[in-house]
PDB file of N, CA and C in Angstrom:
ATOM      1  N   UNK A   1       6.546  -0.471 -10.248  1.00  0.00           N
ATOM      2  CA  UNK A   1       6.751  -0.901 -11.623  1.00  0.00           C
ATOM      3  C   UNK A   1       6.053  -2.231 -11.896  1.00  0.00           C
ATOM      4  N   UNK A   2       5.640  -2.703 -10.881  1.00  0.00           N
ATOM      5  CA  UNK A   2       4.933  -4.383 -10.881  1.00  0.00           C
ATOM      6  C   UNK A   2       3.626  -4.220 -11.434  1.00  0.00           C
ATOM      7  N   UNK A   3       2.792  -3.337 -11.019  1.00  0.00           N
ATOM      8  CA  UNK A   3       1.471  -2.774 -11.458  1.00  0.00           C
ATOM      9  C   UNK A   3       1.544  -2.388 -12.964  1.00  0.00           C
ATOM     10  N   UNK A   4       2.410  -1.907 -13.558  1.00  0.00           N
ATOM     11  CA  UNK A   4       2.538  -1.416 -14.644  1.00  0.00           C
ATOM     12  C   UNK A   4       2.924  -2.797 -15.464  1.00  0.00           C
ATOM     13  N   UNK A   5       3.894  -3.544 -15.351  1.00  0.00           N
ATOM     14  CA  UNK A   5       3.867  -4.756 -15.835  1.00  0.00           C
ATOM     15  C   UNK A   5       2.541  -5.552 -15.928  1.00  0.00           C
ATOM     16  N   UNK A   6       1.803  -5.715 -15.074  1.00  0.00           N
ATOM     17  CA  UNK A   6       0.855  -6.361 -14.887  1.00  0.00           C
ATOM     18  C   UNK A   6       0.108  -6.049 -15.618  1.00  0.00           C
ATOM     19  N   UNK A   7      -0.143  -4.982 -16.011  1.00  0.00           N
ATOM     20  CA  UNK A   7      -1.043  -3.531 -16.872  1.00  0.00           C
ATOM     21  C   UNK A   7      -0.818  -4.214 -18.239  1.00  0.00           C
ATOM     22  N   UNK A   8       0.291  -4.334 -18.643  1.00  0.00           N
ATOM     23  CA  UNK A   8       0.952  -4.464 -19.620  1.00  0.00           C
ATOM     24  C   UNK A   8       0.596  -6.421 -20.377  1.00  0.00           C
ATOM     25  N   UNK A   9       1.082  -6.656 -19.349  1.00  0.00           N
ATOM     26  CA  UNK A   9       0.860  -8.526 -19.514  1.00  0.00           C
ATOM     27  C   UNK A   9      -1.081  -8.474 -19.991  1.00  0.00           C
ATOM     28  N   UNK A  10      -1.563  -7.863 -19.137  1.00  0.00           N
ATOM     29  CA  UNK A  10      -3.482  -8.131 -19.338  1.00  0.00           C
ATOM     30  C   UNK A  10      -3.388  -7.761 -21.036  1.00  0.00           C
ATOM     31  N   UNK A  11      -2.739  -6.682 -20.576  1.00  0.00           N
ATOM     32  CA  UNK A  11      -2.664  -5.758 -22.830  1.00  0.00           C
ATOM     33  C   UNK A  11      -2.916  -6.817 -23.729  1.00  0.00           C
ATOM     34  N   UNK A  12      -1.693  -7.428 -23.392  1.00  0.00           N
ATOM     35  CA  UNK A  12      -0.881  -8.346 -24.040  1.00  0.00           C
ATOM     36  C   UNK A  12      -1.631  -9.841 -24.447  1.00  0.00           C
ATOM     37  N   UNK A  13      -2.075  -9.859 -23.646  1.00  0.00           N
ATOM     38  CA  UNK A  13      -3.137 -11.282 -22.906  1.00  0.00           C
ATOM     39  C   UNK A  13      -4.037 -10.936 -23.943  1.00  0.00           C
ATOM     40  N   UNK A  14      -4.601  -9.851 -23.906  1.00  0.00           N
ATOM     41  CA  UNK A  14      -6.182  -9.796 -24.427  1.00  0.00           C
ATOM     42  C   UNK A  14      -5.692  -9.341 -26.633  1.00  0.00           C
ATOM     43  N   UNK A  15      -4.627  -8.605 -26.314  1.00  0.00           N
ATOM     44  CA  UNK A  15      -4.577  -8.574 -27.989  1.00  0.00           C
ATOM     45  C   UNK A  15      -4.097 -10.027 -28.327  1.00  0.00           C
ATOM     46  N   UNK A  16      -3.546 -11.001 -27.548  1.00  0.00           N
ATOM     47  CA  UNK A  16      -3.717 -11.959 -28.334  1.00  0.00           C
ATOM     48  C   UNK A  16      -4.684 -13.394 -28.150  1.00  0.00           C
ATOM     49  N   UNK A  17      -5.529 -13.217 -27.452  1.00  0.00           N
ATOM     50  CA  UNK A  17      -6.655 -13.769 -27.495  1.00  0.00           C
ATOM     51  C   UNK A  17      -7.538 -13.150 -28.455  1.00  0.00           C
ATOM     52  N   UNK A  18      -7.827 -11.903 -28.568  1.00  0.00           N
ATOM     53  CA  UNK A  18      -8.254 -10.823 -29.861  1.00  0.00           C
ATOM     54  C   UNK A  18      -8.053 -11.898 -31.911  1.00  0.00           C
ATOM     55  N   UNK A  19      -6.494 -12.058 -31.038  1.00  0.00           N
ATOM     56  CA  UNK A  19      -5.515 -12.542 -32.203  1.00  0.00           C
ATOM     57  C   UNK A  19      -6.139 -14.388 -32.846  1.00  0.00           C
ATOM     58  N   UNK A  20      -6.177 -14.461 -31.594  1.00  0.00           N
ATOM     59  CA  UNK A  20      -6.364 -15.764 -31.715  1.00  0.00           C
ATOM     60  C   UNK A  20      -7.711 -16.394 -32.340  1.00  0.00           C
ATOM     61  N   UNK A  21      -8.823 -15.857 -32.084  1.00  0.00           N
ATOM     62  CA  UNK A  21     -10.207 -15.618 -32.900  1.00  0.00           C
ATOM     63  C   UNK A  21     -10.132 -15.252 -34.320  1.00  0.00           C
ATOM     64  N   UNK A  22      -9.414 -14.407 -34.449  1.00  0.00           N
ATOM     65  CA  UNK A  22      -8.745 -14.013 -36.044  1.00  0.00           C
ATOM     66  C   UNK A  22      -7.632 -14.896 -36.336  1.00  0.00           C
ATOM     67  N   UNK A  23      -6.842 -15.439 -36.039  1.00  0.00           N
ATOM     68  CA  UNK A  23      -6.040 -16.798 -36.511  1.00  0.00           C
ATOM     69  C   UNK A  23      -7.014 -18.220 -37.141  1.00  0.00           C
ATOM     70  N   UNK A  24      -8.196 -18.119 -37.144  1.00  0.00           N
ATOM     71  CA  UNK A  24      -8.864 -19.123 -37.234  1.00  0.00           C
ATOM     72  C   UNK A  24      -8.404 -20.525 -37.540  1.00  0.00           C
ATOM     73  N   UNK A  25      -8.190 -20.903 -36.564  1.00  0.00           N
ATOM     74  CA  UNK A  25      -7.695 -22.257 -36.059  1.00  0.00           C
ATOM     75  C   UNK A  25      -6.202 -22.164 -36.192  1.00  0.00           C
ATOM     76  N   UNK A  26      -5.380 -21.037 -36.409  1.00  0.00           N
ATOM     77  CA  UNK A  26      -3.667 -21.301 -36.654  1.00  0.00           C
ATOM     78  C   UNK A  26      -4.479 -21.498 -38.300  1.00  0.00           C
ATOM     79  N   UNK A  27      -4.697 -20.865 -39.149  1.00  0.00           N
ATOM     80  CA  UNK A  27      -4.654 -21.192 -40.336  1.00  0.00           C
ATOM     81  C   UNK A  27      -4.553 -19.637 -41.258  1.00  0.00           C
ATOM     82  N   UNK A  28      -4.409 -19.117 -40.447  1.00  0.00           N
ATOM     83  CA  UNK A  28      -4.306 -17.844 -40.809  1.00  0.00           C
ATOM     84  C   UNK A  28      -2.807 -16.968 -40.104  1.00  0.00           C
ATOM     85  N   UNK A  29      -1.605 -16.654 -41.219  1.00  0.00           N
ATOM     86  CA  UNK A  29      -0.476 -16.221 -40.839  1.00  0.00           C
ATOM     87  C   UNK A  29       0.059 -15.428 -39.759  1.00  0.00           C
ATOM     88  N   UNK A  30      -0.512 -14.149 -40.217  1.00  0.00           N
ATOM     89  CA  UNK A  30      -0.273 -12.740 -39.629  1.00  0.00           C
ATOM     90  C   UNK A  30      -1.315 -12.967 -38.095  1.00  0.00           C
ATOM     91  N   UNK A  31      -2.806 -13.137 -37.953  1.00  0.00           N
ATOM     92  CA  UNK A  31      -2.999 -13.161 -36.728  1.00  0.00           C
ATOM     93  C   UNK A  31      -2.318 -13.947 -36.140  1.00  0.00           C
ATOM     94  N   UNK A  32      -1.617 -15.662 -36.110  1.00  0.00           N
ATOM     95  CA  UNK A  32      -1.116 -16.236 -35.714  1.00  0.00           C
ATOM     96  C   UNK A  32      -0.102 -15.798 -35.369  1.00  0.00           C
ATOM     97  N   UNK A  33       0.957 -15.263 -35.969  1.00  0.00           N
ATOM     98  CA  UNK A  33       1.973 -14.437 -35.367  1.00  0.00           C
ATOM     99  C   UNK A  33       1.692 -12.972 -34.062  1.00  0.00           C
ATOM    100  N   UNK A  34       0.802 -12.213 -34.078  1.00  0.00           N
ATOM    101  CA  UNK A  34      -0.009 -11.775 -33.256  1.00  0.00           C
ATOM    102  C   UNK A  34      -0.091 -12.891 -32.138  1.00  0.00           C
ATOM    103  N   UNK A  35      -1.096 -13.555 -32.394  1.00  0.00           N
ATOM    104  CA  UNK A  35      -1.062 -14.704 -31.132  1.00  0.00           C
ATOM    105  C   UNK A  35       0.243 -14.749 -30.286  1.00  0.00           C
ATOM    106  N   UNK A  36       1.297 -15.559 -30.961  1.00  0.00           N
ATOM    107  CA  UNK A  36       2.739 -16.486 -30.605  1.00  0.00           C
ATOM    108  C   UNK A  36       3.581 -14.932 -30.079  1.00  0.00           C
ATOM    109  N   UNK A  37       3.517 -13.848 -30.066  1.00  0.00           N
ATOM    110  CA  UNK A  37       4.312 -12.232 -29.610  1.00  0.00           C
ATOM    111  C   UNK A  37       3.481 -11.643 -28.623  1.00  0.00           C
ATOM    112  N   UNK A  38       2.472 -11.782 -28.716  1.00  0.00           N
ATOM    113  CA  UNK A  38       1.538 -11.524 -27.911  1.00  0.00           C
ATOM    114  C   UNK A  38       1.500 -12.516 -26.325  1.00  0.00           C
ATOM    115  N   UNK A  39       1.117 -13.303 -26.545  1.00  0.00           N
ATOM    116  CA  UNK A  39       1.159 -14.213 -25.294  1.00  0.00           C
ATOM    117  C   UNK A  39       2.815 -14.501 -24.800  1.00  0.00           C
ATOM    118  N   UNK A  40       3.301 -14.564 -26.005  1.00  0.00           N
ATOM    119  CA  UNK A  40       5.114 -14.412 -24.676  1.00  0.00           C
ATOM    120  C   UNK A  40       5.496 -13.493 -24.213  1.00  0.00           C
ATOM    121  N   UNK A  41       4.752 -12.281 -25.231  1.00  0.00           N
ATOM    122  CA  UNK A  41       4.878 -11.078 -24.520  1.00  0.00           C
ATOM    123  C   UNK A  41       4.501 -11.218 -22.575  1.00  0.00           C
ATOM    124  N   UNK A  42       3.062 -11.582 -23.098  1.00  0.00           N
ATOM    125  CA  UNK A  42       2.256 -11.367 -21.674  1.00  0.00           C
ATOM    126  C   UNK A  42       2.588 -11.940 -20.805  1.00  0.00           C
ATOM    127  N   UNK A  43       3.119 -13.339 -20.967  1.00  0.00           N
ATOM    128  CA  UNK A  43       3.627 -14.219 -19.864  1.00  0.00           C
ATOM    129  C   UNK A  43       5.131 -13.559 -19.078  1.00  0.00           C
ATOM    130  N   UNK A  44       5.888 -13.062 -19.764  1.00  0.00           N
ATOM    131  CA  UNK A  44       7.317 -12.233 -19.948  1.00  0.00           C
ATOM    132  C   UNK A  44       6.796 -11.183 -18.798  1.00  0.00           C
ATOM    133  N   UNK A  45       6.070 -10.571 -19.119  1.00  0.00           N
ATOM    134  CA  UNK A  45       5.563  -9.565 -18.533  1.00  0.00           C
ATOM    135  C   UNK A  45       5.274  -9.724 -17.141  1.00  0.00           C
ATOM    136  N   UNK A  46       3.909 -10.943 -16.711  1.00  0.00           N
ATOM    137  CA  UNK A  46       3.717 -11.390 -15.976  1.00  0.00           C
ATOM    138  C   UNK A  46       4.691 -11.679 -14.761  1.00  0.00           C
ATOM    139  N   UNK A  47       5.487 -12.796 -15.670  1.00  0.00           N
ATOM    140  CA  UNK A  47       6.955 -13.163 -14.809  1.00  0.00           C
ATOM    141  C   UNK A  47       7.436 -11.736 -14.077  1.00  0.00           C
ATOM    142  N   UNK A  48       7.358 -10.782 -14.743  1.00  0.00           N
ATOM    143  CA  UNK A  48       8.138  -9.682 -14.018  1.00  0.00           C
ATOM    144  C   UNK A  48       7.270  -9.336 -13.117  1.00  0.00           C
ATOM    145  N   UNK A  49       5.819  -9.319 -13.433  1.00  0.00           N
ATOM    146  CA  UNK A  49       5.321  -8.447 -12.378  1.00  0.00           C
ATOM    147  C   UNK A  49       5.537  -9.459 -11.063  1.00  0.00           C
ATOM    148  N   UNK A  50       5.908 -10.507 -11.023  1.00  0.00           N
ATOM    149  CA  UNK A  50       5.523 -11.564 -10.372  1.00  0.00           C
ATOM    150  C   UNK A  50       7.272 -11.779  -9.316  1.00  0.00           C
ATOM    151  N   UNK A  51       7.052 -10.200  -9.481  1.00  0.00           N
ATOM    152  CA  UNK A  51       8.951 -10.057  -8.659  1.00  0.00           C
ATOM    153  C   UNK A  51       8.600  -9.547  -7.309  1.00  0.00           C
ATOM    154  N   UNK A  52       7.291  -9.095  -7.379  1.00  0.00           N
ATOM    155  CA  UNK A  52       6.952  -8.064  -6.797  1.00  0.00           C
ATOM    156  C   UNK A  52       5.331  -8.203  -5.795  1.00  0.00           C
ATOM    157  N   UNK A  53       4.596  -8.796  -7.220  1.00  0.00           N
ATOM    158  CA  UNK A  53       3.099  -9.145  -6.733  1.00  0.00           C
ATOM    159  C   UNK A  53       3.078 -10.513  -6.400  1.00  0.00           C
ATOM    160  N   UNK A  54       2.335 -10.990  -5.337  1.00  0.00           N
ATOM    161  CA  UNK A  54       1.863 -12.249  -5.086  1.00  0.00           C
ATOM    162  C   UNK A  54       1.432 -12.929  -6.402  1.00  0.00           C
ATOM    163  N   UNK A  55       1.811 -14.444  -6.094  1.00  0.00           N
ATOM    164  CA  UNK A  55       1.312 -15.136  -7.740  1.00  0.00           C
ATOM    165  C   UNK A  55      -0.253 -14.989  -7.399  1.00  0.00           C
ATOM    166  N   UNK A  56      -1.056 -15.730  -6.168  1.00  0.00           N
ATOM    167  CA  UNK A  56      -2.653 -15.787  -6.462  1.00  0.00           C
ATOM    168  C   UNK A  56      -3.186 -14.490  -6.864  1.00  0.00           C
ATOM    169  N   UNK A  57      -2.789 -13.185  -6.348  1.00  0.00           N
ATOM    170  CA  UNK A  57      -3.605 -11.717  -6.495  1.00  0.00           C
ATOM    171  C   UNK A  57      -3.145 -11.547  -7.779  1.00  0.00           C
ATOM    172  N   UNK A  58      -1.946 -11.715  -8.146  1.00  0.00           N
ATOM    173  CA  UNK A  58      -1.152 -11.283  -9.552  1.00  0.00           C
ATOM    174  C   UNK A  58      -2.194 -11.918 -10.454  1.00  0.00           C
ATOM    175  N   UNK A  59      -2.304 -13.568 -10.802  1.00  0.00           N
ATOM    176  CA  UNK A  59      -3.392 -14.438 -11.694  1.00  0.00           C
ATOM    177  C   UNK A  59      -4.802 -13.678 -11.368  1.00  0.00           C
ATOM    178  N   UNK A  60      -5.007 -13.431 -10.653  1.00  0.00           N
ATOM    179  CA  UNK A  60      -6.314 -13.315 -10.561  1.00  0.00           C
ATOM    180  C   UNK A  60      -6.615 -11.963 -11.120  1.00  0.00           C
ATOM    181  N   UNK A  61      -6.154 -11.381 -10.855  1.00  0.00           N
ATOM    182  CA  UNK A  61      -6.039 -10.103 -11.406  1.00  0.00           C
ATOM    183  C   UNK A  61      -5.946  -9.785 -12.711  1.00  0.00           C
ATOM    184  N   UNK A  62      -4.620 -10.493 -13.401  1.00  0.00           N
ATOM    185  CA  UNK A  62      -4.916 -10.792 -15.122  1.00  0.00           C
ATOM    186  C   UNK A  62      -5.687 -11.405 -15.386  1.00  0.00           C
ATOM    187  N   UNK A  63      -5.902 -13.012 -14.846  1.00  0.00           N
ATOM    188  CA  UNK A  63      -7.104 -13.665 -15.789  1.00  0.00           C
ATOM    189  C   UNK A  63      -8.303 -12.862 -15.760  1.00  0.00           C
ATOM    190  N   UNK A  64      -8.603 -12.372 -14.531  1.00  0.00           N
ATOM    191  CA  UNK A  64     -10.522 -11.611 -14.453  1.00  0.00           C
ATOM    192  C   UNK A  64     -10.205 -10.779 -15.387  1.00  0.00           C
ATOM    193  N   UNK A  65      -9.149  -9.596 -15.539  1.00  0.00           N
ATOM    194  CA  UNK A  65      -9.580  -7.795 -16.279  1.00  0.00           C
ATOM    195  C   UNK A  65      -9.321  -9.262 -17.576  1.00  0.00           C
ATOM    196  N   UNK A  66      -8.548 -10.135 -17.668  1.00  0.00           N
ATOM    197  CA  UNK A  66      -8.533 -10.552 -19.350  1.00  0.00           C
ATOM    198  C   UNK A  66      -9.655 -11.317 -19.638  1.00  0.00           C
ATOM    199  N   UNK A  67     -10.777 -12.185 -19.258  1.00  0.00           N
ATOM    200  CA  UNK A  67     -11.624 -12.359 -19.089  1.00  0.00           C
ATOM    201  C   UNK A  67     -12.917 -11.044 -19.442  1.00  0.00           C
ATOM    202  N   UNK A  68     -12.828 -10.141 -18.376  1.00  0.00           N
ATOM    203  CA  UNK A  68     -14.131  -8.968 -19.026  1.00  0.00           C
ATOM    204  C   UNK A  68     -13.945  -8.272 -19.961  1.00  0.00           C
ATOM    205  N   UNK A  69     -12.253  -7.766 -20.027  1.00  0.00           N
ATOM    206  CA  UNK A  69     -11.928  -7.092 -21.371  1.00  0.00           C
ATOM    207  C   UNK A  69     -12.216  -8.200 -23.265  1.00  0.00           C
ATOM    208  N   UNK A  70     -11.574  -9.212 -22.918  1.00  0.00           N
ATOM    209  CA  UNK A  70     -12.402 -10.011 -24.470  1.00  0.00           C
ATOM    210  C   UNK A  70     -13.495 -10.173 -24.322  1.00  0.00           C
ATOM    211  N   UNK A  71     -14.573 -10.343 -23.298  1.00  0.00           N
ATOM    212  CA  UNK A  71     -16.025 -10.299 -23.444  1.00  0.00           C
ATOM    213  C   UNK A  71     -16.424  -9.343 -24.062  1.00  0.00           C
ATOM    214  N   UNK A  72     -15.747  -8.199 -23.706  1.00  0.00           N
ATOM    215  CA  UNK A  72     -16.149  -6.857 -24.407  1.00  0.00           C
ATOM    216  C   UNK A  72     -15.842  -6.155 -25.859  1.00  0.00           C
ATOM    217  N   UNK A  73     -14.999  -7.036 -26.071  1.00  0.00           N
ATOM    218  CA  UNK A  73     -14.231  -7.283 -26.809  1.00  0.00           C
ATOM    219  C   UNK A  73     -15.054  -8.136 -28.448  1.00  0.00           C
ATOM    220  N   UNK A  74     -15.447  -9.236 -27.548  1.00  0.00           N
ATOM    221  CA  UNK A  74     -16.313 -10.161 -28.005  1.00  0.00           C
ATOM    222  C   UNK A  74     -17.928  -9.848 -28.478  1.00  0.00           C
ATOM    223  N   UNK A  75     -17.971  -9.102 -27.596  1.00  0.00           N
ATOM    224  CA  UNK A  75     -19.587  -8.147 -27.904  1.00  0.00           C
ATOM    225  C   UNK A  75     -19.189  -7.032 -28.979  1.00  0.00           C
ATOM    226  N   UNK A  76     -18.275  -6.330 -28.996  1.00  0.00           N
ATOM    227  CA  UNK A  76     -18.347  -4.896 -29.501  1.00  0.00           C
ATOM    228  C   UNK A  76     -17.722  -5.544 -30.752  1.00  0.00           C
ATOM    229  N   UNK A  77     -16.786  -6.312 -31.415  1.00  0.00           N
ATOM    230  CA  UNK A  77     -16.367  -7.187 -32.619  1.00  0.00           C
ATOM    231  C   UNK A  77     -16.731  -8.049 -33.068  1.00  0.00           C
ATOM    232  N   UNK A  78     -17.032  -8.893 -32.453  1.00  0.00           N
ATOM    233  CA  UNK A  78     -17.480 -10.027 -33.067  1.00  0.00           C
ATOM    234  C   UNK A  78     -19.322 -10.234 -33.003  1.00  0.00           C
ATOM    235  N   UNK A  79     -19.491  -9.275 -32.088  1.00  0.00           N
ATOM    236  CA  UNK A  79     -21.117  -9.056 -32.342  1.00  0.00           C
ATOM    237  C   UNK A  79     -21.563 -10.546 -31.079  1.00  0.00           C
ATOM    238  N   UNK A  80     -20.825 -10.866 -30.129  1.00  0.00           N
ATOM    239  CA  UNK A  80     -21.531 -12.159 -29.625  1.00  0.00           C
ATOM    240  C   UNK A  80     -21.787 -11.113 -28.267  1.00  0.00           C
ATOM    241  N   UNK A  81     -22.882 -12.083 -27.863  1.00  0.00           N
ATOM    242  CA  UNK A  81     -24.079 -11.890 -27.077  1.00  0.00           C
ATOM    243  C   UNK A  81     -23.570 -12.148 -25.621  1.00  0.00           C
ATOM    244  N   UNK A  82     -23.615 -10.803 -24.751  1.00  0.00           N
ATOM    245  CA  UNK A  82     -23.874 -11.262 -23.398  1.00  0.00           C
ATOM    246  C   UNK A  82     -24.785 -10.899 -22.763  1.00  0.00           C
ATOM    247  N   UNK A  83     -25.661 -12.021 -22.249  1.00  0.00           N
ATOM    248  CA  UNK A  83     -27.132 -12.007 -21.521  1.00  0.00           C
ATOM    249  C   UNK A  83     -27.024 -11.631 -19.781  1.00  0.00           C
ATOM    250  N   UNK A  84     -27.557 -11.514 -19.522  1.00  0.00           N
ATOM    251  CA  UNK A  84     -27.608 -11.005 -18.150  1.00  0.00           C
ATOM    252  C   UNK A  84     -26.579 -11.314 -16.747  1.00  0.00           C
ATOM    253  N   UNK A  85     -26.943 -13.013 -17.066  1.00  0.00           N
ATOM    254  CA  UNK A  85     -25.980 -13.628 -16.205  1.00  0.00           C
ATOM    255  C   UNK A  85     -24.435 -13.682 -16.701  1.00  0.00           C
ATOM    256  N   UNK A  86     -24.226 -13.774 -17.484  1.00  0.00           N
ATOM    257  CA  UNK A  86     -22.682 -13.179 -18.076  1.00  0.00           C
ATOM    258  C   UNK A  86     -22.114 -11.645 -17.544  1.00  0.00           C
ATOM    259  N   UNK A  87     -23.123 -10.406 -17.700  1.00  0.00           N
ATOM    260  CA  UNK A  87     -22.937  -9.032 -17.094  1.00  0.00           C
ATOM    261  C   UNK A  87     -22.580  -9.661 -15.589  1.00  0.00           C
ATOM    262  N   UNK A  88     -22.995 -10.122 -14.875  1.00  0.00           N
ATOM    263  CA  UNK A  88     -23.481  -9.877 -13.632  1.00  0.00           C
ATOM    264  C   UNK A  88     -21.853 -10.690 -13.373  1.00  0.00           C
ATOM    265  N   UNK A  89     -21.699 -11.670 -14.246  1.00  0.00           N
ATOM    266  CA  UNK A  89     -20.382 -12.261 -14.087  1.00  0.00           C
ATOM    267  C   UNK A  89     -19.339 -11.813 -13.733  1.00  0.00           C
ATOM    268  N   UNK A  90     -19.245 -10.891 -14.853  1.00  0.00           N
ATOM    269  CA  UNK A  90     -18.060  -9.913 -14.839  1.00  0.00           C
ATOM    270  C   UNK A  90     -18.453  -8.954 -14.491  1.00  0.00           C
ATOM    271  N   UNK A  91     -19.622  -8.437 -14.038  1.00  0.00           N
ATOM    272  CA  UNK A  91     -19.177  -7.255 -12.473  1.00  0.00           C
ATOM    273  C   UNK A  91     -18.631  -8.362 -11.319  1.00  0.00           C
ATOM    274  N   UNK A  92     -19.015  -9.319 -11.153  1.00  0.00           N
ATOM    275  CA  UNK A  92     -18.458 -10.179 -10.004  1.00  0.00           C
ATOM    276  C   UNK A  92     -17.314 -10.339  -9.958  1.00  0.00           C
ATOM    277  N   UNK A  93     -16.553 -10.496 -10.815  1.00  0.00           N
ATOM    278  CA  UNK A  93     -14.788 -10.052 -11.578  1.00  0.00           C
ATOM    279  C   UNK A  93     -14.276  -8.630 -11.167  1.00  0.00           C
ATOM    280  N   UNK A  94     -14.930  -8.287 -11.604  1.00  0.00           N
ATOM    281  CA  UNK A  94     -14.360  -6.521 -11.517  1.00  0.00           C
ATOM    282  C   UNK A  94     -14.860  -6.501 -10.324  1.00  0.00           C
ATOM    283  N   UNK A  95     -16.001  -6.789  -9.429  1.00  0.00           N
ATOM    284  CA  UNK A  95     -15.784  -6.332  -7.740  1.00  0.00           C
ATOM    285  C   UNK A  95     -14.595  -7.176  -7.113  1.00  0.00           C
ATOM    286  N   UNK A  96     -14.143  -8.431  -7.579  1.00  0.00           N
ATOM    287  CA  UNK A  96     -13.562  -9.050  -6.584  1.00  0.00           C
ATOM    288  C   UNK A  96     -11.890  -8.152  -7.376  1.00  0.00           C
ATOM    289  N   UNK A  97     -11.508  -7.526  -8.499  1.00  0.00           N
ATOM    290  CA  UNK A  97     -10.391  -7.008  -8.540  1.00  0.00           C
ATOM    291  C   UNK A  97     -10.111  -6.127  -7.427  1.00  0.00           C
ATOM    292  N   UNK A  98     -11.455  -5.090  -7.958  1.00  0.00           N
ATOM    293  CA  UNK A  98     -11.741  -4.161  -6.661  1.00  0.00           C
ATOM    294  C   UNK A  98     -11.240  -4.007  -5.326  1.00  0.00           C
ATOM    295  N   UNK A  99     -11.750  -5.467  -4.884  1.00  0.00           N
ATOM    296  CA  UNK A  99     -12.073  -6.315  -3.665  1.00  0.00           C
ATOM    297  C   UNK A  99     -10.240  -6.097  -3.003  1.00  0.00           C
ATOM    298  N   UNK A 100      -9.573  -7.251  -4.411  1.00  0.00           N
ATOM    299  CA  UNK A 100      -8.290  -7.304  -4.130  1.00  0.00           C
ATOM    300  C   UNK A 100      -7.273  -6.008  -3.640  1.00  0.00           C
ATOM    301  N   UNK A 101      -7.878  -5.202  -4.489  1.00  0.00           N
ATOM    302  CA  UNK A 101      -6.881  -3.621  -4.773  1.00  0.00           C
ATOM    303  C   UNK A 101      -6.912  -2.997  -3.543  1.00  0.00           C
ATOM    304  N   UNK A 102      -7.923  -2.721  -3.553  1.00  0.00           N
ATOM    305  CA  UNK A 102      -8.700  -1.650  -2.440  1.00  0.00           C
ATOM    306  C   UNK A 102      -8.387  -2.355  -0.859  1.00  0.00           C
ATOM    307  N   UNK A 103      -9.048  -3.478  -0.617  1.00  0.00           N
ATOM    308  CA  UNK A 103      -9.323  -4.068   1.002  1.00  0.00           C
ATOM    309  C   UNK A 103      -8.421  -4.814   1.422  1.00  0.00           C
ATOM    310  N   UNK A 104      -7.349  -5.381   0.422  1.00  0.00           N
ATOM    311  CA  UNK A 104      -6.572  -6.709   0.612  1.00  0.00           C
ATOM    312  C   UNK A 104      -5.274  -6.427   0.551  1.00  0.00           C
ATOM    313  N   UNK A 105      -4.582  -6.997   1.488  1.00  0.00           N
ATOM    314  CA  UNK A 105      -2.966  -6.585   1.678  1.00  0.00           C
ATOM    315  C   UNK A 105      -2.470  -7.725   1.111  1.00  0.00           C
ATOM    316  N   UNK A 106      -3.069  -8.304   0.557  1.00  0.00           N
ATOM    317  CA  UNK A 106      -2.464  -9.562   0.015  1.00  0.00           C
ATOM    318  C   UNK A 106      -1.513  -9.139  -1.060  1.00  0.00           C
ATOM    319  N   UNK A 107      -2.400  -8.567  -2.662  1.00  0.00           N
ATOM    320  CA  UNK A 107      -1.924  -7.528  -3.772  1.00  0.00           C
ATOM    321  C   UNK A 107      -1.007  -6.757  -3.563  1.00  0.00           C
ATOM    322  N   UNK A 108      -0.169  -6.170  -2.061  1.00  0.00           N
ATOM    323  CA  UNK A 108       1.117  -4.930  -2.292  1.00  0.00           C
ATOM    324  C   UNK A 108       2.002  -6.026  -1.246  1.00  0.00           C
TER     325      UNK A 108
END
């Protein structure tokens, strides 16, 4: 059930970072509220998965997928630009999740 929390917290993480770009600066209501449900969501979430998962594999794990997911996020909405060394970034993210999941007994 820790994995699934965790699943859940990244969700959470990234719709309100999503949120937060559309809040423009806290001056805008409704995304702002998005933001402030969103991130206690995720942290809430976190905490739980964090019953179960190591804190370093647990963070690392949300910040990277929340990290490549708003890049993508960021490209496909907002139209901003990722150049080569940014890709290569976040495959370096997504191998070291990989890395974690797959090779590392650290994560169970």
């Amino acid at each position: 059930m820790a994995w699934v929390y965790l699943f859940f917290a990244i969700l959470m993480e990234v719709i309100g970072t999503t949120a937060l770009k559309a809040s423009d600066g806290f001056t805008k209501l409704a995304p702002t509220g998005v933001v402030t449900v969103s991130y206690a969501a995720s942290f809430y979430l976190l905490a739980l998965a964090l019953r179960e998962i190591p804190v370093g594999p647990a963070y690392a794990i949300w910040s990277g997928m929340g990290i490549v997911v708003i890049s993508i996020i960021g490209w496909i909405v907002y139209k901003q630009v990722l150049d080569t060394p940014a890709l290569i970034g976040m495959g370096m993210i997504l191998g070291g999740v990989v890395i974690i999941q797959v090779f590392s007994g650290a994560g169970h």
